[in-house]
Protein backbone atom coordinates (compact mmCIF):
# COMPACT_ATOMS: atom_id res chain seq x y z
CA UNK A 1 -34.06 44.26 -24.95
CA UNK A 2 -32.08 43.18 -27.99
CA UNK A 3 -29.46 44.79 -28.92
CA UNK A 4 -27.31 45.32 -32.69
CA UNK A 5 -23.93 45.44 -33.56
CA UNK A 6 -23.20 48.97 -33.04
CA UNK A 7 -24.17 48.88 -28.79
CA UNK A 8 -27.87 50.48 -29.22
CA UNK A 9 -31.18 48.84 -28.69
CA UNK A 10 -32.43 47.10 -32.12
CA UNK A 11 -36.15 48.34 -32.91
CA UNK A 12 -39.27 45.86 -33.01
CA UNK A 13 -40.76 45.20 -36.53
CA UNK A 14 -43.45 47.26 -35.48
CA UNK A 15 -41.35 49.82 -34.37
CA UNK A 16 -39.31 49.63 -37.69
CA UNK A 17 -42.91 49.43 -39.80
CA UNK A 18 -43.66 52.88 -38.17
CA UNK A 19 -40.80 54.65 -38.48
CA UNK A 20 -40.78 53.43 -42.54
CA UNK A 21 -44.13 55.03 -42.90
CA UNK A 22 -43.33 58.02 -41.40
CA UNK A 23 -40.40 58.75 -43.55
CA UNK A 24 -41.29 56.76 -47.05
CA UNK A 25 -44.11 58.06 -49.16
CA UNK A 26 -45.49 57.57 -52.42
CA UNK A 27 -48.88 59.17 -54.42
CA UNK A 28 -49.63 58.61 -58.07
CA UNK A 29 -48.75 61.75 -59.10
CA UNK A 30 -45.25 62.65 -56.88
CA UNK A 31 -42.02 61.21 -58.55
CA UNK A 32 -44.62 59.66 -61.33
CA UNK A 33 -45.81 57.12 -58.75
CA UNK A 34 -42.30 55.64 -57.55
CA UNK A 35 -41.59 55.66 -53.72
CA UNK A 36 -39.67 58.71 -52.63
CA UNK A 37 -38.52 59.74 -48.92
CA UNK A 38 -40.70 61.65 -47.71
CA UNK A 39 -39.93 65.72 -47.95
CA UNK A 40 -37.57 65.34 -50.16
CA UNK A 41 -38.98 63.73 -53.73
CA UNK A 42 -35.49 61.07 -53.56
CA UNK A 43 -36.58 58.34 -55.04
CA UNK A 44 -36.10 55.08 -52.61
CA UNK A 45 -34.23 53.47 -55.17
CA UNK A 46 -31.47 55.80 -56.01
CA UNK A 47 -30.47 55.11 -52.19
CA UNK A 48 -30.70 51.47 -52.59
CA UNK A 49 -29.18 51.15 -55.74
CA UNK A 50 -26.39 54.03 -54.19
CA UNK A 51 -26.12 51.76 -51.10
CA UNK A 52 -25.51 48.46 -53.29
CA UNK A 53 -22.87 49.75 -55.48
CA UNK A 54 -20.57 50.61 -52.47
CA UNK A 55 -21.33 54.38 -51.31
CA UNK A 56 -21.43 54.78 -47.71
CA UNK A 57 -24.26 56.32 -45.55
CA UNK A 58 -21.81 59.17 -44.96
CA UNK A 59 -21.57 59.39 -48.40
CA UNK A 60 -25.48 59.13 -49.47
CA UNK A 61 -25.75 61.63 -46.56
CA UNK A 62 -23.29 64.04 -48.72
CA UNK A 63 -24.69 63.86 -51.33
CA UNK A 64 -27.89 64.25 -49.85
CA UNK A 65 -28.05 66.88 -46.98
CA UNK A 66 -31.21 66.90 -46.58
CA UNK A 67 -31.34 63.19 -45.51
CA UNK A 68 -31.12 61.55 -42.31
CA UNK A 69 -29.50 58.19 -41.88
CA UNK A 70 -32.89 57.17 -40.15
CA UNK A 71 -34.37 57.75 -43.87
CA UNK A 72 -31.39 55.42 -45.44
CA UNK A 73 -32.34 52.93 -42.86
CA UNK A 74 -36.24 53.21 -43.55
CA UNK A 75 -35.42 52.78 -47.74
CA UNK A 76 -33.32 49.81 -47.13
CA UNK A 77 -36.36 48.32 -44.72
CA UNK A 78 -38.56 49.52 -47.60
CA UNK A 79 -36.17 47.22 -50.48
CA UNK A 80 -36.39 44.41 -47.50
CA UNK A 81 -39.95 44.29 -47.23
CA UNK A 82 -40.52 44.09 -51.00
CA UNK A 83 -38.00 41.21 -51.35
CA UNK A 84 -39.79 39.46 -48.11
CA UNK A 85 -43.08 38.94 -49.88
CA UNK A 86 -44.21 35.42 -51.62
CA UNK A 87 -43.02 35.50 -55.33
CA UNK A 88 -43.83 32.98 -57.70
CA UNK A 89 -40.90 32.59 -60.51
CA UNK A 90 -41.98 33.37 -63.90
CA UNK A 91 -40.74 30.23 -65.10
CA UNK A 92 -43.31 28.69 -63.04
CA UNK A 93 -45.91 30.44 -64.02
CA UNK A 94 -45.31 29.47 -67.72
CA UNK A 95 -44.97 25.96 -66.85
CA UNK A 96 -48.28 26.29 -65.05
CA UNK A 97 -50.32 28.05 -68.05
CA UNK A 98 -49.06 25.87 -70.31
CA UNK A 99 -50.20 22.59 -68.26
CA UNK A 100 -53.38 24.56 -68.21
CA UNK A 101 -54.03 24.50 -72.33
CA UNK A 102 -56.63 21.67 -73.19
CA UNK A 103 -54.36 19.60 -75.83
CA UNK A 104 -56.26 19.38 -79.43
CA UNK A 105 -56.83 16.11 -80.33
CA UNK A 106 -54.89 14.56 -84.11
């Protein structure tokens, strides 16, 4: 069993997968189609974003009571999961497209 910083055993990816989905949600037509936790319409970024600029989870958990810290931890596995995934830099992609234009001919 692994186990974190804080003395308690550290959840599987699995484990953490299923716990996001339980608490994470998002439909076209709730919070016009951004991720929110689930029961509560908070958007996941306004906890990320929160998180980043220095508020703690005590005080996202303020300012949200009807949070848990398990849904702070599932929007900040939500962020990670978005960052994990292959990206291809737009500069790239310009360089690529324009590599791809037949050249006319003088």
């Amino acid at each position: 069993m692994d186990v974190g910083l804080n003395g308690q055993a550290k959840q599987s990816k699995k484990a953490k997968t299923q716990t996001m989905a339980k608490r994470i949600s998002i439909h076209a037509n709730v919070c016009h189609g951004q991720v929110w936790i689930a029961r509560t319409r908070i958007p996941v970024h306004q906890v990320v974003r929160m998180f980043a600029n220095g508020d703690s989870l005590d005080d996202l958990l303020r300012a949200y009571p009807s949070i848990a810290r398990a849904d702070i931890f599932a929007c900040l596995n939500y962020a990670a999961s978005l960052v994990e995934e292959q990206v291809t830099p737009l500069d790239d992609l310009v360089v690529m497209n324009l590599a791809s234009i037949p050249q006319r001919r003088s």
